[in-house]
Protein backbone atom coordinates (compact mmCIF):
# COMPACT_ATOMS: atom_id res chain seq x y z
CA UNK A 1 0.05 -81.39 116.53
CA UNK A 2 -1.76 -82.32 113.51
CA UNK A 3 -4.88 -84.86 114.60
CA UNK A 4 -3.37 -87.17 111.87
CA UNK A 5 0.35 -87.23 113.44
CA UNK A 6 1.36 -89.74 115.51
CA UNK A 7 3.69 -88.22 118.64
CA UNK A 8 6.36 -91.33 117.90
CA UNK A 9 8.50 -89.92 114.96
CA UNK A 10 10.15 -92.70 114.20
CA UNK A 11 6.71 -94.17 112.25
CA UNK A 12 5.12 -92.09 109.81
CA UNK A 13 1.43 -89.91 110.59
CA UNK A 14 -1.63 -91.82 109.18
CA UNK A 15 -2.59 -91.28 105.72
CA UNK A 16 -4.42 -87.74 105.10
CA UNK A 17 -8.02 -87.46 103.74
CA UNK A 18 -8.19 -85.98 100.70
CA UNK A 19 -11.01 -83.64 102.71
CA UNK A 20 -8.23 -82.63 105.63
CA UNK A 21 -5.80 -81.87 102.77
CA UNK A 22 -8.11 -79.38 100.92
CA UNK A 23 -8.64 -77.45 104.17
CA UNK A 24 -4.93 -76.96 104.43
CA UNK A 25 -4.46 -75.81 100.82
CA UNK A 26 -7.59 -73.52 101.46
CA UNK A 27 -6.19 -72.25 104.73
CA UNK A 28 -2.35 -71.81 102.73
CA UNK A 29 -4.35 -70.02 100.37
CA UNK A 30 -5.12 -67.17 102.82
CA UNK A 31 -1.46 -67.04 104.84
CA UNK A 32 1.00 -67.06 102.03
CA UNK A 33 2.28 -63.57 102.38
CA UNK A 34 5.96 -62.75 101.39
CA UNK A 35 6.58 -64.24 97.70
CA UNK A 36 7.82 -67.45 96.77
CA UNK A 37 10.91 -67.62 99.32
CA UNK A 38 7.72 -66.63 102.06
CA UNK A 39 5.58 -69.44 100.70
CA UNK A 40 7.92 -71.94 100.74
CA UNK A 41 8.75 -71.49 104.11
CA UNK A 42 5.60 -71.89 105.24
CA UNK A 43 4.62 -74.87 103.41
CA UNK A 44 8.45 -76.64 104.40
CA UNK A 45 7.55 -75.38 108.13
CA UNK A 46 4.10 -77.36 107.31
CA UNK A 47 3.99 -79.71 105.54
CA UNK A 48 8.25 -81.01 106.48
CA UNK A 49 8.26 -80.41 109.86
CA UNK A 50 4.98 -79.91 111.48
CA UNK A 51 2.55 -82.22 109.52
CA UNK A 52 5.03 -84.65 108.10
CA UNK A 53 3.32 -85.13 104.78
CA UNK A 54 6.53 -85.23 102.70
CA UNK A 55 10.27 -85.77 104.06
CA UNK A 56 12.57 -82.68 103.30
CA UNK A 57 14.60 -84.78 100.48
CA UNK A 58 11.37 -85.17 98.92
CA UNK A 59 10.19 -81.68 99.24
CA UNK A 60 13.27 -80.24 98.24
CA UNK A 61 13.35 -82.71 94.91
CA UNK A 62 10.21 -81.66 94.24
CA UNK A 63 11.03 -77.51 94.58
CA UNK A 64 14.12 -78.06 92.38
CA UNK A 65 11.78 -79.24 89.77
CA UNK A 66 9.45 -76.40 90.08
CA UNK A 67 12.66 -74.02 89.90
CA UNK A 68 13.43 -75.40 86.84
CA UNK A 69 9.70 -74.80 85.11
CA UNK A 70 8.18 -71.54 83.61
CA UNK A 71 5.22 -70.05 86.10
CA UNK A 72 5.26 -69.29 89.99
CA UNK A 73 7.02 -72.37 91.77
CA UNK A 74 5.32 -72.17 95.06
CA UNK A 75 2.29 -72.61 93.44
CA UNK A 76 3.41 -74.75 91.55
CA UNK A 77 4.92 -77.21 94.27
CA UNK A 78 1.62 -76.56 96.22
CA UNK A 79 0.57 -78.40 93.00
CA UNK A 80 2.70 -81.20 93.27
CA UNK A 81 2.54 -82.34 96.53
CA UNK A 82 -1.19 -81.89 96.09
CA UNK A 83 -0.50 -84.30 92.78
CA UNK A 84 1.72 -86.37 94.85
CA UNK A 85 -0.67 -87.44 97.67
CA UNK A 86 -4.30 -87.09 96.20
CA UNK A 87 -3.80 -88.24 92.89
CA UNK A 88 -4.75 -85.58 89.83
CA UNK A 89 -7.58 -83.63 91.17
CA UNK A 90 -5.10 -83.26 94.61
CA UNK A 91 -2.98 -81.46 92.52
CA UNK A 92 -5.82 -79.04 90.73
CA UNK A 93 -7.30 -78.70 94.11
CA UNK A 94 -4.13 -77.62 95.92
CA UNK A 95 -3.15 -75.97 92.83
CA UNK A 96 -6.12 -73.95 92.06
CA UNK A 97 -7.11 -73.04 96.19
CA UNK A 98 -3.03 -71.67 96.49
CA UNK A 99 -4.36 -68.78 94.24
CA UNK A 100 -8.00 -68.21 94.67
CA UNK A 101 -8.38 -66.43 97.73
CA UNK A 102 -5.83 -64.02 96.14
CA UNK A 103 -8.08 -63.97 92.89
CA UNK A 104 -10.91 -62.85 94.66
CA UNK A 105 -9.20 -60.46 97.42
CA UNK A 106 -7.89 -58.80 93.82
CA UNK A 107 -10.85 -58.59 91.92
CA UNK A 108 -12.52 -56.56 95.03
CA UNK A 109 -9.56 -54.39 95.45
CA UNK A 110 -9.28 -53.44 91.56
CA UNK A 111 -12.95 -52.57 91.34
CA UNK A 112 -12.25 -49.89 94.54
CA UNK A 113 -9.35 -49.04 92.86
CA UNK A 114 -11.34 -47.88 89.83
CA UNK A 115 -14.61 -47.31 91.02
CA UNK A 116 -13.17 -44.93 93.89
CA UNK A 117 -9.94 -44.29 92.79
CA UNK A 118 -9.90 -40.47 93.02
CA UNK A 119 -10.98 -40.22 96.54
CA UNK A 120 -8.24 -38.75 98.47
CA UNK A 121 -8.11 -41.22 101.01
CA UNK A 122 -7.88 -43.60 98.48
CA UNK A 123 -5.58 -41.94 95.96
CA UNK A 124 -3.70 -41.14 99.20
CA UNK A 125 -2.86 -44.86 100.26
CA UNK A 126 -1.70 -45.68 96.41
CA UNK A 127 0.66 -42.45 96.39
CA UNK A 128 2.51 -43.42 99.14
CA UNK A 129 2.41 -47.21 98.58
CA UNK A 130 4.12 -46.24 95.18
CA UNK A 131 7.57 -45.18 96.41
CA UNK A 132 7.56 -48.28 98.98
CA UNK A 133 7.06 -50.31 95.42
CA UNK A 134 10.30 -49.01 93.75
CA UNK A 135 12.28 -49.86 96.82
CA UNK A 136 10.76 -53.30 96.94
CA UNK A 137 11.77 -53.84 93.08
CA UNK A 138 15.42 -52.78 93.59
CA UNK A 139 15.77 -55.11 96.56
CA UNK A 140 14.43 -58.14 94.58
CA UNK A 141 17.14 -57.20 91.43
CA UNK A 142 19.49 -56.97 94.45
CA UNK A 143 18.51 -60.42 96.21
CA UNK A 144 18.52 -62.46 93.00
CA UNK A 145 22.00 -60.94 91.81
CA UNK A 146 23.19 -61.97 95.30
CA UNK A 147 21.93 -65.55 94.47
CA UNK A 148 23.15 -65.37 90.98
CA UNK A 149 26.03 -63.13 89.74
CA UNK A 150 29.11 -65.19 91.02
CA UNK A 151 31.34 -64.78 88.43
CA UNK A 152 32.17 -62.07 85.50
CA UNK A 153 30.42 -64.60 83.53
CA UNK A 154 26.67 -64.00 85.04
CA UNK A 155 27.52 -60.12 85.59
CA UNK A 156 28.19 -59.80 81.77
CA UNK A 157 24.90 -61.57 80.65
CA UNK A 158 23.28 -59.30 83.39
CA UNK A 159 24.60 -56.34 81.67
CA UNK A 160 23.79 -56.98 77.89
CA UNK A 161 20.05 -58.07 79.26
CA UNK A 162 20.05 -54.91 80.79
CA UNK A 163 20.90 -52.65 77.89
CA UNK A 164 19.18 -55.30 75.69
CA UNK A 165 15.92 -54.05 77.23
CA UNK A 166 16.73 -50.64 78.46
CA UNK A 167 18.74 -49.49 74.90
CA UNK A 168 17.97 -51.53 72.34
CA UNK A 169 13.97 -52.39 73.33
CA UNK A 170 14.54 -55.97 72.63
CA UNK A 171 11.15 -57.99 73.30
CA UNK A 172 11.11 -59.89 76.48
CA UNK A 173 10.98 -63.12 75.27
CA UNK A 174 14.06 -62.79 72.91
CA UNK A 175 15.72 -61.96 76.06
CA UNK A 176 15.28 -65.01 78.10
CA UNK A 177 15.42 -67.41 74.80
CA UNK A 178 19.06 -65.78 74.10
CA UNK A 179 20.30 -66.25 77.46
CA UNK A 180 18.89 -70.13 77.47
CA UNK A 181 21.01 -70.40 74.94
CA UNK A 182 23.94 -68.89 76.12
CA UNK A 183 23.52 -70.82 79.04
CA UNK A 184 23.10 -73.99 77.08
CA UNK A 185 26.17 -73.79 75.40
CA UNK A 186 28.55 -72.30 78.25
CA UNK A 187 27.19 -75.39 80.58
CA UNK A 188 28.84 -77.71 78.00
CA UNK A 189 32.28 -76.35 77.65
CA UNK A 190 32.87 -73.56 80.52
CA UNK A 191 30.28 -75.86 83.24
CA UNK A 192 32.52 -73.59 85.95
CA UNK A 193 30.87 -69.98 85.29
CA UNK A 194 27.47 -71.72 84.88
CA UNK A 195 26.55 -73.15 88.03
CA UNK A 196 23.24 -72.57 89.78
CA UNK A 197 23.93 -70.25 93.35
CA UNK A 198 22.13 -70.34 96.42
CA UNK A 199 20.05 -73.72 94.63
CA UNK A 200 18.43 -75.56 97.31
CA UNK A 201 21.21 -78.72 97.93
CA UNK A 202 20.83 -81.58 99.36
CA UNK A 203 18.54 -82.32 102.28
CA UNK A 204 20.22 -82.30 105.63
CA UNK A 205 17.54 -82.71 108.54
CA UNK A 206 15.38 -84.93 109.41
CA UNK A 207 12.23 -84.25 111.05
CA UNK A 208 10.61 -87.67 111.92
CA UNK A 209 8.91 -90.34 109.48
CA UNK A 210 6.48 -88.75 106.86
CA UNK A 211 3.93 -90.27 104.47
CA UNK A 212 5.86 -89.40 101.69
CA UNK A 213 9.37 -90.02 103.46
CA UNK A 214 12.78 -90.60 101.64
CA UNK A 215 12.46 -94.32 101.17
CA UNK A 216 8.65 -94.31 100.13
CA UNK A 217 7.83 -95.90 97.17
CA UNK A 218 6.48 -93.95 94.16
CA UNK A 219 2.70 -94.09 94.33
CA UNK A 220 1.26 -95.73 90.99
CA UNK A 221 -0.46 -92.91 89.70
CA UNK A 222 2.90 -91.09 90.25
CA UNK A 223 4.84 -93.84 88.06
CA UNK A 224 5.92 -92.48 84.60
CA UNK A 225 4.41 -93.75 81.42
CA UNK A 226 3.46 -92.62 77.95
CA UNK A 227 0.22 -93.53 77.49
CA UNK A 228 -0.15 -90.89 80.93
CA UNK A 229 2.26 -88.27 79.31
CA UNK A 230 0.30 -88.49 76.09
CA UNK A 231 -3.33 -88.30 78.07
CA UNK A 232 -2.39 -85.41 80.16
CA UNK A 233 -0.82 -83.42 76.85
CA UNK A 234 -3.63 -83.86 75.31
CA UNK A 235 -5.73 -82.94 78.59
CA UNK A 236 -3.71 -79.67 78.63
CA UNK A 237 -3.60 -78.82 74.52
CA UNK A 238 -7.60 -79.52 74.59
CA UNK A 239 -8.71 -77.48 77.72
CA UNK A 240 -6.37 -74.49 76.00
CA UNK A 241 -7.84 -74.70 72.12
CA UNK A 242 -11.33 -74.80 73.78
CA UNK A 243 -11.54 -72.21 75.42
CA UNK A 244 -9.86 -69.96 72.99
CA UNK A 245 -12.58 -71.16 70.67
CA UNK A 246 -15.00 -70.18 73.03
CA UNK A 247 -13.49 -66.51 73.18
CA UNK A 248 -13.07 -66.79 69.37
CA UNK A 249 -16.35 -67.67 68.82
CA UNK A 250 -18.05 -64.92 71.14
CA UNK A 251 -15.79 -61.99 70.75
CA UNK A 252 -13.75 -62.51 67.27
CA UNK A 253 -9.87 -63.29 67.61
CA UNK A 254 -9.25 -59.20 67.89
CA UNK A 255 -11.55 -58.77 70.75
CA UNK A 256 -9.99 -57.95 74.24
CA UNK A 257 -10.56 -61.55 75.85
CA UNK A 258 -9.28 -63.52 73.09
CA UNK A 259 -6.37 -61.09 72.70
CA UNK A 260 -5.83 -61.41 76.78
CA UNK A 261 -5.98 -65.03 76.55
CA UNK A 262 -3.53 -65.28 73.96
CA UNK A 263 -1.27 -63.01 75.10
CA UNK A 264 -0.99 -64.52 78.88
CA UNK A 265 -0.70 -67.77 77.60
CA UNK A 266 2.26 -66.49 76.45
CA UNK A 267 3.62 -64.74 79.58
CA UNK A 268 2.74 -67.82 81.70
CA UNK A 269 5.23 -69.69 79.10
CA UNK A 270 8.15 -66.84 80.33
CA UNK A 271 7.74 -66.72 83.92
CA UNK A 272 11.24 -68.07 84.33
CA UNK A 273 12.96 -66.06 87.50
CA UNK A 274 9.64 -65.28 88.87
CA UNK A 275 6.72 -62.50 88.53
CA UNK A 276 9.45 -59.60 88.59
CA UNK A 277 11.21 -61.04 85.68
CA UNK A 278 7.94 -61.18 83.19
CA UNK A 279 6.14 -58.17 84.32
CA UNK A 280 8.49 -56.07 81.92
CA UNK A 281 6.99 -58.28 79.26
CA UNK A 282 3.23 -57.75 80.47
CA UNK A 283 4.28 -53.87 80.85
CA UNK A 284 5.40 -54.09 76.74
CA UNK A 285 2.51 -55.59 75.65
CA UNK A 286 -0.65 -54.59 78.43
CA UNK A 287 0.98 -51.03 78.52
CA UNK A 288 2.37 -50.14 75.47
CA UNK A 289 0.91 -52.49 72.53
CA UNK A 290 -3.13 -53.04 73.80
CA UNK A 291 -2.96 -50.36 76.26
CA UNK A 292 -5.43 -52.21 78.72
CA UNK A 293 -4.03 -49.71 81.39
CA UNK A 294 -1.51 -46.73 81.57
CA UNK A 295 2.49 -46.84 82.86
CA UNK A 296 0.36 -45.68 86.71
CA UNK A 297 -2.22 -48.28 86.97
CA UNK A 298 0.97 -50.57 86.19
CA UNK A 299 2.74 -49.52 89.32
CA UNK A 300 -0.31 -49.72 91.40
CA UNK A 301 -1.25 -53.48 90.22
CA UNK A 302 2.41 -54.57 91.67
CA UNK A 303 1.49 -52.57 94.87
CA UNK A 304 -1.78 -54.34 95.32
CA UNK A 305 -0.08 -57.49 94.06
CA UNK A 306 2.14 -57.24 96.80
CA UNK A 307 -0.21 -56.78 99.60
CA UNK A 308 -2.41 -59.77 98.71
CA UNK A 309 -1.61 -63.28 99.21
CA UNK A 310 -0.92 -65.99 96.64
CA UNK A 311 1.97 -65.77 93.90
CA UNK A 312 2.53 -62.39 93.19
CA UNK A 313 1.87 -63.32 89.58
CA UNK A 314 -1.39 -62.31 90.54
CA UNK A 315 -0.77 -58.61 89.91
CA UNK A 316 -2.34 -59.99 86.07
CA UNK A 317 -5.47 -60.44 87.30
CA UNK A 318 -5.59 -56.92 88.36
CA UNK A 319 -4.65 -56.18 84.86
CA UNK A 320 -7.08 -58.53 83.11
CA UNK A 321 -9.78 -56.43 85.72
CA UNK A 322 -8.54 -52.71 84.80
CA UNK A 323 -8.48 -54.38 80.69
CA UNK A 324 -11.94 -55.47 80.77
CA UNK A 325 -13.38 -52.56 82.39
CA UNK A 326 -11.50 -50.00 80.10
CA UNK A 327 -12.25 -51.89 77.08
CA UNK A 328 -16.05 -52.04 78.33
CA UNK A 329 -16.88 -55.71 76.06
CA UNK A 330 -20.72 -55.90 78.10
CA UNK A 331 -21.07 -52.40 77.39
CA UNK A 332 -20.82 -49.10 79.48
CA UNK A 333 -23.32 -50.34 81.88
CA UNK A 334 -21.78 -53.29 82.43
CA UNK A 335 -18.16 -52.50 83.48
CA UNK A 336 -17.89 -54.94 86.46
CA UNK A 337 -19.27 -58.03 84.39
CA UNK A 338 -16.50 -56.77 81.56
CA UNK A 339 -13.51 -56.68 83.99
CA UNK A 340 -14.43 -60.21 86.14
CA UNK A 341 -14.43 -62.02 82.68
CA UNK A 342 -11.39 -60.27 82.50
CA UNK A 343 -9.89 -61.26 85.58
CA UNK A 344 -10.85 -64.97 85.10
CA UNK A 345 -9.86 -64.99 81.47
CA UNK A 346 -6.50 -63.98 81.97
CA UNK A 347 -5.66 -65.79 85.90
CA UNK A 348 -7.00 -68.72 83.62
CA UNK A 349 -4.50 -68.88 80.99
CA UNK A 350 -1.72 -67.74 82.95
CA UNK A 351 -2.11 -70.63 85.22
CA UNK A 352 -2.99 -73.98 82.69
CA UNK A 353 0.10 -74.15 82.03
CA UNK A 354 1.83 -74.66 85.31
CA UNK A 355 -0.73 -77.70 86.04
CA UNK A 356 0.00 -78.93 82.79
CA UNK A 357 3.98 -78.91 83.28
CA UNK A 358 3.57 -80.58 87.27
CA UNK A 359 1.10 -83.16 85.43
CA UNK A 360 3.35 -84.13 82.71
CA UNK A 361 6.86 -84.24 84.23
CA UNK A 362 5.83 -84.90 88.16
CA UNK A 363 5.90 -88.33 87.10
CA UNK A 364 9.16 -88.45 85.03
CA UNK A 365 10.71 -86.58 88.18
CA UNK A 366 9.30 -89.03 91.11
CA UNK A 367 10.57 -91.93 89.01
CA UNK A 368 13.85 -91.04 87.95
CA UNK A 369 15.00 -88.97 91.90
CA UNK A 370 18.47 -88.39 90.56
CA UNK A 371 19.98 -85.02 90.19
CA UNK A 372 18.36 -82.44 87.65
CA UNK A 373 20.33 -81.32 84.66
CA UNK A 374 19.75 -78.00 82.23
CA UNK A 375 20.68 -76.01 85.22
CA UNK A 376 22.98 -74.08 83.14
CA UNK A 377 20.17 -72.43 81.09
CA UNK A 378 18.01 -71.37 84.22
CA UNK A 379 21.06 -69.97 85.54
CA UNK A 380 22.45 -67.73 82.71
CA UNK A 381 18.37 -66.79 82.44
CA UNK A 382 18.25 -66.17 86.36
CA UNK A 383 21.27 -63.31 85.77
CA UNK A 384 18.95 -61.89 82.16
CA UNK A 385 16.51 -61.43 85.12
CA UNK A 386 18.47 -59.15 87.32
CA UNK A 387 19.60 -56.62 84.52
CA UNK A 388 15.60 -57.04 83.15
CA UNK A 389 14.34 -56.53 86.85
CA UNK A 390 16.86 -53.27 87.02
CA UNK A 391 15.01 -51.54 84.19
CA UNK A 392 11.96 -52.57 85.90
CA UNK A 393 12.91 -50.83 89.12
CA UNK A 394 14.22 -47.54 86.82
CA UNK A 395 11.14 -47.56 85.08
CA UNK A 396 8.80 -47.53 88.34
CA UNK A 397 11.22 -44.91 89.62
CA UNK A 398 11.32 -42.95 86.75
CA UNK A 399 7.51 -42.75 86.73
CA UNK A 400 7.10 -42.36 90.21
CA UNK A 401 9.67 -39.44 90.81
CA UNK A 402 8.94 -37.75 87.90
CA UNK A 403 4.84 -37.98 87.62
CA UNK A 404 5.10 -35.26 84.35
CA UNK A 405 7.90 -36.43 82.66
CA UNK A 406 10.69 -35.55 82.07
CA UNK A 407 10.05 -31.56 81.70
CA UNK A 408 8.02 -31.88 84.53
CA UNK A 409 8.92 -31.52 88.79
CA UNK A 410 10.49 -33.74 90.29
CA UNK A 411 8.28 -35.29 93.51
CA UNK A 412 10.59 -35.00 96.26
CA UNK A 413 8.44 -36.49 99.17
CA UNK A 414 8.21 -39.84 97.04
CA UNK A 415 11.88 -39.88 96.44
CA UNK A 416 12.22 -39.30 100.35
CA UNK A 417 9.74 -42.36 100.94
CA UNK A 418 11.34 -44.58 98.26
CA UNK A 419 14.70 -43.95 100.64
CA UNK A 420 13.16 -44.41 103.81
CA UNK A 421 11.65 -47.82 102.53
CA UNK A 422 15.01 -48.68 100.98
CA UNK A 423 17.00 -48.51 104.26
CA UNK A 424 13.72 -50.10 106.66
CA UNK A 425 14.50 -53.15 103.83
CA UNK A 426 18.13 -53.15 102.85
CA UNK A 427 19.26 -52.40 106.50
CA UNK A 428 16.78 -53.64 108.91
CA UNK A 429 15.13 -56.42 106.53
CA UNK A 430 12.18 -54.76 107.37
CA UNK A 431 8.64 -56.98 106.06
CA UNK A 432 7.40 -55.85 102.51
CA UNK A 433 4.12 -56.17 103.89
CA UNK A 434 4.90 -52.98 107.28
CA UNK A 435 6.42 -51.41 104.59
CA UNK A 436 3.97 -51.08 101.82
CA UNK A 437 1.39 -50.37 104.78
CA UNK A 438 3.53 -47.89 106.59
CA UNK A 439 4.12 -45.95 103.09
CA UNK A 440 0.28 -46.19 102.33
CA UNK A 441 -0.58 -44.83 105.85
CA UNK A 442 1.76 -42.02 105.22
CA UNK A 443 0.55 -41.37 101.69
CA UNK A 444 -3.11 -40.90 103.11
CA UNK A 445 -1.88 -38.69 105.46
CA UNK A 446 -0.16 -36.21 103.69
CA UNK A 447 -3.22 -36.06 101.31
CA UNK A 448 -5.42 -35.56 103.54
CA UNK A 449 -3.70 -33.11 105.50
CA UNK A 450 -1.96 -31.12 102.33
């Protein structure tokens, strides 16, 4: 038990050093594997029932908040709590250490990946992780329309996201904004159809007295108040127009940083759904509109992205590494320096905003600790996501079984692998993680054996 806990559970554990706390964040930093649902867990099994920072009504109050905001929400509630017990810079820190040790494992995976690339062991591992990738994609369209699509309501707005993206090549954005709305408007007058699923209800166990239990008062940094909300918008609006200054001023407002920072400022602002729903959106503009890396490298950033811990948002600081070094700012001797800047550049903006957004409505939510409204809109955007993440999978699919095109062969052994790692995860609920490893293993085989 935690050296801070105290064995009795009816009295809470003794208040945690801001130094103890870091080295937990740090340490969550490197173990949370399996996506937001994964990363929950282990911070509920933690911090809830192990540790007892924060009581389970309090946790879960917190999470609904974060389900409600742009950006990844495990990070983001790593965030909170952090905010919640240490004050601002416990928030940054827990905030900012839930995603660096991913940053960094990234960074030295992208520069194999392109440094070594085409050796066959290599290229091996990535063909086989590929297929595992497409069956990982269709599970998460399939998971989140089990959450979502209750009614012929949410199956309809699936649908016309689907073909919105698929047919018509509607921008991502105009997407989500369109079913916000539709959302908006159905919660008023049909409130039935538009009702969150699987949300996370009401708390239900009790594990023992915590330091941030059910009954605790708000702490006074947590209180709301508008000279804070004003400070902390400010804060947040300053740190952004600097350091797109900075990029303006060094590299011009076309050059690929300033164009990187701009642009994932603008994806962090549509993460709603998760990483799966806005990668469509950094496909249509890293892919197709900069072309910082081609439809392949694409696939491969989710398949590293979903190997690595920390939100799987992540997979854009693979991209920000394969932009910089294809776009070669310090020069063709200087790819690495090119693609870190990169890397930091765009993990950088994605991120501000979610520790802006925990900042400047943590205290609004501690204060007020009744039950969140504008479900509505997340919900008819949680069902755009599933007919946007179905494209997604076709896409990856379409690029993975048919390498050539359309004219070209069709690659039977990855259409074999995408079914074997379909059925290990639709039937046996097999971890992403064995399968991703067992498809790379495979891959690397057959290369090096063909």
């Amino acid at each position: 038990m935690d050296a801070h806990n105290n064995n009795n559970l009816n009295s809470a554990p003794n208040p945690i050093p801001f130094v103890e706390a870091v080295f937990y964040w740090l340490k969550l930093g490197f173990i949370s594997f399996g996506g937001p649902a994964g990363q929950i867990a282990i911070m509920h099994n933690d911090l809830v029932e192990k540790k007892r920072w924060i009581s389970e009504k309090r946790f879960l109050h917190a999470l609904n908040y974060c389900m409600l905001l742009p950006g990844p929400e495990a990070q983001q509630l790593a965030t909170y709590i952090g905010w919640l017990m240490h004050r601002t810079w416990g928030g940054i820190v827990a905030g900012t250490l839930f995603f660096l040790p991913s940053f960094f494992i990234l960074v030295g995976l992208a520069y194999i990946y392109m440094a070594y690339g085409a050796v066959p062991a290599v290229a091996g591992v990535l063909y086989g992780i590929k297929p595992a990738v497409v069956a990982i994609v269709m599970f998460a369209a399939y998971r989140i329309g089990l959450r979502t699509l209750k009614n012929k309501v949410m199956w309809g707005i699936a649908a016309a996201a689907f073909l919105a993206i698929f047919a018509l090549k509607l921008p991502f954005p105009v997407i989500v904004l369109t079913a916000g709305l539709i959302g908006y408007i159905g919660g008023n007058y049909y409130p039935k159809y538009f009702k969150l699923g699987g949300g996370h209800g009401a708390a239900q166990k009790s594990f023992g007295a915590a330091i941030i239990d059910d009954d605790t008062p708000t702490p006074a940094h947590a209180l709301f108040s508008w000279r804070r909300l004003r400070q902390v918008a400010i804060g947040g609006i300053t740190l952004w127009l600097l350091a797109m200054a900075i990029l303006m001023a060094n590299y011009g407002w076309q050059g690929a940083f300033t164009q990187m920072g701009w642009f994932f400022t603008k994806a962090a602002l549509l993460t709603f759904g998760g990483a799966y729903a806005v990668l469509p959106y950094v496909y249509q503009g890293a892919v197709e509109h900069y072309q910082w890396l081609n439809p392949t490298q694409m696939i491969d950033a989710l398949a590293l992205g979903e190997t690595t811990p920390g939100p799987l948002i992540m997979v854009v600081t693979f991209v920000g590494f394969v932009g910089g070094w294809v776009t070669q700012t310090f020069g063709a001797d200087a790819l690495f320096a090119s693609a870190f800047v990169a890397a930091t550049v765009v993990t950088f903006f994605t991120f501000l905003p979610s520790f802006v957004f925990i900042l400047l409505g943590g205290p609004f939510i501690e204060t007020t600790h009744g039950n969140l409204k504008f479900t509505a809109p997340l919900s008819a955007i949680t069902a755009a996501v599933v007919g946007v993440i179905v494209n997604l999978a076709l896409f990856f699919a379409y690029h993975v079984f048919s390498p050539q095109g359309l004219t070209g062969a069709i690659d039977w052994l990855s259409v074999a692998l995408t079914a074997l790692a379909s059925v290990a995860i639709f039937k046996y609920k097999a971890n992403v993680i064995l399968v991703i490893l067992a498809g790379g293993i495979l891959g690397m085989a057959w290369q090096l054996l063909a």
